[in-house]
Protein backbone atom coordinates (compact mmCIF):
# COMPACT_ATOMS: atom_id res chain seq x y z
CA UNK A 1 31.80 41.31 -43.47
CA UNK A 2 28.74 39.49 -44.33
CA UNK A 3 30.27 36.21 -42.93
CA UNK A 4 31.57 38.21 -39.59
CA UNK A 5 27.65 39.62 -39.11
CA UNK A 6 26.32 35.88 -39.16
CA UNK A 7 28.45 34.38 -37.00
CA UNK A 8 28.21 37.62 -34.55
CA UNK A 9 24.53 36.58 -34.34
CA UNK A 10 25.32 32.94 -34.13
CA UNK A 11 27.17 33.50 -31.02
CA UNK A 12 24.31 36.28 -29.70
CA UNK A 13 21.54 33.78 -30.13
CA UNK A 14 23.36 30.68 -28.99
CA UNK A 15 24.56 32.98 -25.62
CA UNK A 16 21.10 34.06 -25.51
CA UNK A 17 19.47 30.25 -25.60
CA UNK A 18 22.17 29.37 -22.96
CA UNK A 19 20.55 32.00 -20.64
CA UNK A 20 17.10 30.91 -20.80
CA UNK A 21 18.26 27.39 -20.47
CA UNK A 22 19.97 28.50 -17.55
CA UNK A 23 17.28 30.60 -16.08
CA UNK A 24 14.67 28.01 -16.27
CA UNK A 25 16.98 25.46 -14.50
CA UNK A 26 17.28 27.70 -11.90
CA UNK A 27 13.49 28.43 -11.55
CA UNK A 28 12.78 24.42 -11.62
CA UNK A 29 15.34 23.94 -9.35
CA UNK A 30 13.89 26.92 -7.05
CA UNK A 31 10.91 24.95 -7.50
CA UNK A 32 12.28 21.97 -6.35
CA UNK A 33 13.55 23.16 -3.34
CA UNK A 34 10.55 25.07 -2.32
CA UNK A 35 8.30 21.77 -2.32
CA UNK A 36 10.79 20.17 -0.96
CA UNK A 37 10.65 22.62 2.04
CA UNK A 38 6.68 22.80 2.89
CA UNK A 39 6.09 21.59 6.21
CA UNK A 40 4.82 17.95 6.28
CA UNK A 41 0.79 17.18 8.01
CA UNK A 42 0.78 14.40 10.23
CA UNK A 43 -0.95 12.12 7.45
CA UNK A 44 0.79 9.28 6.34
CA UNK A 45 1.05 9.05 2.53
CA UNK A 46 -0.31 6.10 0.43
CA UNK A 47 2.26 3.90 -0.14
CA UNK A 48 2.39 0.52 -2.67
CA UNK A 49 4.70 -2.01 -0.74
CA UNK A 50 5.05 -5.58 -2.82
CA UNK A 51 5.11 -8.10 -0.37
CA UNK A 52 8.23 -9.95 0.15
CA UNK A 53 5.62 -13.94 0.47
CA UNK A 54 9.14 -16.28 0.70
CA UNK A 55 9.32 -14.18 4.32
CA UNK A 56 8.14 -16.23 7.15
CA UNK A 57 7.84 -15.77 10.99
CA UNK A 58 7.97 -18.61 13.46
CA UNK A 59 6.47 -16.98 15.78
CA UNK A 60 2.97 -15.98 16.14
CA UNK A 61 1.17 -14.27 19.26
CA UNK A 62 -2.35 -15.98 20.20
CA UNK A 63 -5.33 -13.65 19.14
CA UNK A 64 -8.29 -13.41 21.89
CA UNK A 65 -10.59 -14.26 19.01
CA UNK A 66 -11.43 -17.62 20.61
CA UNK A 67 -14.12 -18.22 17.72
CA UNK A 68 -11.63 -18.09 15.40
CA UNK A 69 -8.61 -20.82 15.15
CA UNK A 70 -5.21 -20.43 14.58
CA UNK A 71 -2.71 -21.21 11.99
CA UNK A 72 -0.02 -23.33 12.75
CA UNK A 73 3.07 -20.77 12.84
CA UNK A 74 5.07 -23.01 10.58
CA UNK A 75 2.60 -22.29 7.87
CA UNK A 76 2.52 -18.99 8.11
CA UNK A 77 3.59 -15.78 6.15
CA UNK A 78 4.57 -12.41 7.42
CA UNK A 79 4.40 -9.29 6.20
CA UNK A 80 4.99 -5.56 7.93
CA UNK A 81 2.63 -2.97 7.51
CA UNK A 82 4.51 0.00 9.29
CA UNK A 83 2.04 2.82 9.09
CA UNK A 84 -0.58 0.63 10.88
CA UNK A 85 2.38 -0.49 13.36
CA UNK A 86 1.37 -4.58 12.76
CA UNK A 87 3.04 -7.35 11.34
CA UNK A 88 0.02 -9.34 9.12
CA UNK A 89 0.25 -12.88 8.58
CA UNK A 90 -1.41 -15.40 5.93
CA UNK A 91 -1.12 -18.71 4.95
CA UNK A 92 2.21 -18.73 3.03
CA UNK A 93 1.95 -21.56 0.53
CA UNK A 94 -1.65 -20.21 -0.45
CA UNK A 95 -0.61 -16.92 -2.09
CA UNK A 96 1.57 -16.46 -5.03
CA UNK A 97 2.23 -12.77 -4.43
CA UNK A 98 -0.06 -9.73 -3.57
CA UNK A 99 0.69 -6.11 -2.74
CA UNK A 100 -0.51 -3.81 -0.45
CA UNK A 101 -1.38 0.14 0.19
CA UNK A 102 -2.07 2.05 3.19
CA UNK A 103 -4.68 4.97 3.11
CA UNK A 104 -5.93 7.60 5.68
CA UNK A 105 -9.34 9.28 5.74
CA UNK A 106 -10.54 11.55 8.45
CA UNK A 107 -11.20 9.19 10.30
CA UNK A 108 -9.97 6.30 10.11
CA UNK A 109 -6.56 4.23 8.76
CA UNK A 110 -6.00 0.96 6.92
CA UNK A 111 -3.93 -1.22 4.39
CA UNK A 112 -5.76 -2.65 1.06
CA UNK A 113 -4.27 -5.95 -0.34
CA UNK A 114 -3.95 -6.83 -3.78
CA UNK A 115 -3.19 -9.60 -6.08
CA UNK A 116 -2.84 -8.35 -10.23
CA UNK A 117 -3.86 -12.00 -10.75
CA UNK A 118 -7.46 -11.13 -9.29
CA UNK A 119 -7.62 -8.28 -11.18
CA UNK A 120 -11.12 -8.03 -12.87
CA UNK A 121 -12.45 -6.47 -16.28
CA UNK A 122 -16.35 -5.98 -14.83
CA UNK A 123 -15.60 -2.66 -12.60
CA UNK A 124 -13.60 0.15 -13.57
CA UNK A 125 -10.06 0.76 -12.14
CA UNK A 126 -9.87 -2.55 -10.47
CA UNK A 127 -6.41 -3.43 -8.58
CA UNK A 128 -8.00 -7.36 -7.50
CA UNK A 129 -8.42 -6.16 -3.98
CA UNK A 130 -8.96 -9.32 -1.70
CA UNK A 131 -8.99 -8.21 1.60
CA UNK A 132 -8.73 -4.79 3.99
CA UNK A 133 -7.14 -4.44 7.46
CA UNK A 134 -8.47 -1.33 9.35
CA UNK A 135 -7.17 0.56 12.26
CA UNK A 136 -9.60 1.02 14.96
CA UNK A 137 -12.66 0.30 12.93
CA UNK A 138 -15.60 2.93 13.87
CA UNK A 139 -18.60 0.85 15.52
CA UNK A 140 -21.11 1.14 12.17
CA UNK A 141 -17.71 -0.52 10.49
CA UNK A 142 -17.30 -3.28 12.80
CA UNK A 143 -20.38 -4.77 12.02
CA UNK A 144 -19.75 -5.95 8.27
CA UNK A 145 -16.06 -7.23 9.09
CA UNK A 146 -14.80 -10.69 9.15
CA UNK A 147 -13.01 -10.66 11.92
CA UNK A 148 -11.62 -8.43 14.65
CA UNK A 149 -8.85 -8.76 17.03
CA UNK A 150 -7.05 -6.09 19.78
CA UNK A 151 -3.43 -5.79 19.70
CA UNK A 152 -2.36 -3.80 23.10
CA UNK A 153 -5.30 -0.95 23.11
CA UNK A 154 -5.82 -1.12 19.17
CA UNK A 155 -8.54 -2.89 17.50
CA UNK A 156 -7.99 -4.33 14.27
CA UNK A 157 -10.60 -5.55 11.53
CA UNK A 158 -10.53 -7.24 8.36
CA UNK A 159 -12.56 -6.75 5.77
CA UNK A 160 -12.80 -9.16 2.72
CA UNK A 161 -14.24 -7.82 -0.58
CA UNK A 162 -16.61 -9.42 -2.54
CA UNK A 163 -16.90 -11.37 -5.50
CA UNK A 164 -18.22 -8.78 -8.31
CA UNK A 165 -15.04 -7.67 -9.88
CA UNK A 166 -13.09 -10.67 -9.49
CA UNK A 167 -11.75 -12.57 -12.73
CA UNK A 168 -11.17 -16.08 -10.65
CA UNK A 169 -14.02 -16.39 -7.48
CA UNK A 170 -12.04 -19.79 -6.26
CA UNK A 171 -8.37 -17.73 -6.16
CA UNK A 172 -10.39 -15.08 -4.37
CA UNK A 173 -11.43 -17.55 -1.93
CA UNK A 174 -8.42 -19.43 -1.66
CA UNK A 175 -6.20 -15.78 -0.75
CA UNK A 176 -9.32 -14.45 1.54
CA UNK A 177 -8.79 -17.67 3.73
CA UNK A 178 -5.03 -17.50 3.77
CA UNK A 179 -5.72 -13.95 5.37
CA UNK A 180 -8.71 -15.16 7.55
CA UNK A 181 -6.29 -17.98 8.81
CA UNK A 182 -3.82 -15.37 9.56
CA UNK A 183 -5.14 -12.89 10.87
CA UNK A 184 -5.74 -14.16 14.55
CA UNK A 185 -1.61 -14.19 14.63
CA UNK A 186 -2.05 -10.41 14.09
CA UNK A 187 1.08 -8.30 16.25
CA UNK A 188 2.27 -5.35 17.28
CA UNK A 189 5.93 -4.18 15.50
């Protein structure tokens, strides 16, 4: 009898477990579906793209930057920044790889490049940014870029960062200029 008792509440508790297992799988899955229903805003997530730097593009559109001169096509890079609708060249043979992430504030859209091997231990959280492109740059912004150029009715800057977090100044240099070179070759996708 004693034996029939235990294994009656063996089977209660395991039936019992199985419930709430089965009850909190079906609240996380709720859960799940519920987020997965919310309404999107209009604003464009971050997103981390690695950029693909064997990629090149033969072609290049002429900038209207005349105080700025262009790359020879055949030397270029390419590589697509959809959120900012652009394709963004560099010198190809003067970057090893980099990455890149597109953020929104109120005002105002652009795409951060990266390289890890830029990546500094003087400032805190540092990703070895090298260079910014912004979407139609407010007028107080367009006075500390590097360069600007209009594709169609959009103006596009670039923005280079500076040299206090760096670990390497000269590879800082070396990818800034492959995206200076570049940039004039800027196009709509």
């Amino acid at each position: 009898m004693a034996r029939t008792k235990a294994g009656t509440r063996l089977i209660i508790a395991s039936s019992g477990l199985v419930l709430v297992l089965l009850i909190a799988g079906g609240i996380a899955l709720a859960r799940r579906t519920n987020t997965a229903d919310v309404p999107t805003t209009n604003t464009p997530p971050s997103m981390t793209v690695e950029a693909d730097t064997q990629h090149t593009t033969k072609t290049a559109e002429s900038s209207d930057n005349s105080n700025v001169a262009s790359a020879d096509p055949e030397t270029l890079g390419s590589v697509d920044v959809q959120p900012l609708g652009v394709t963004v060249f560099y010198t190809k043979d003067a970057v090893e790889g980099f990455g890149f992430e597109v953020k929104q504030t109120s005002s105002t859209q652009y795409a951060e490049f990266s390289a890890a091997s830029l990546t500094g231990t003087k400032c805190t959280n540092d990703t070895g940014l090298f260079a910014t492109i912004i979407k139609d740059p407010s007028s107080t912004d367009q006075s500390s870029l590097a360069q600007t150029i209009k594709v169609g009715d959009i103006l596009y800057g670039l923005s280079l960062a500076g040299k206090g977090c760096t670990v390497d100044d000269d590879l800082l240099d070396t990818y800034q200029a492959a995206f200076a070179a570049g940039f004039p070759s800027l196009k709509a996708l």
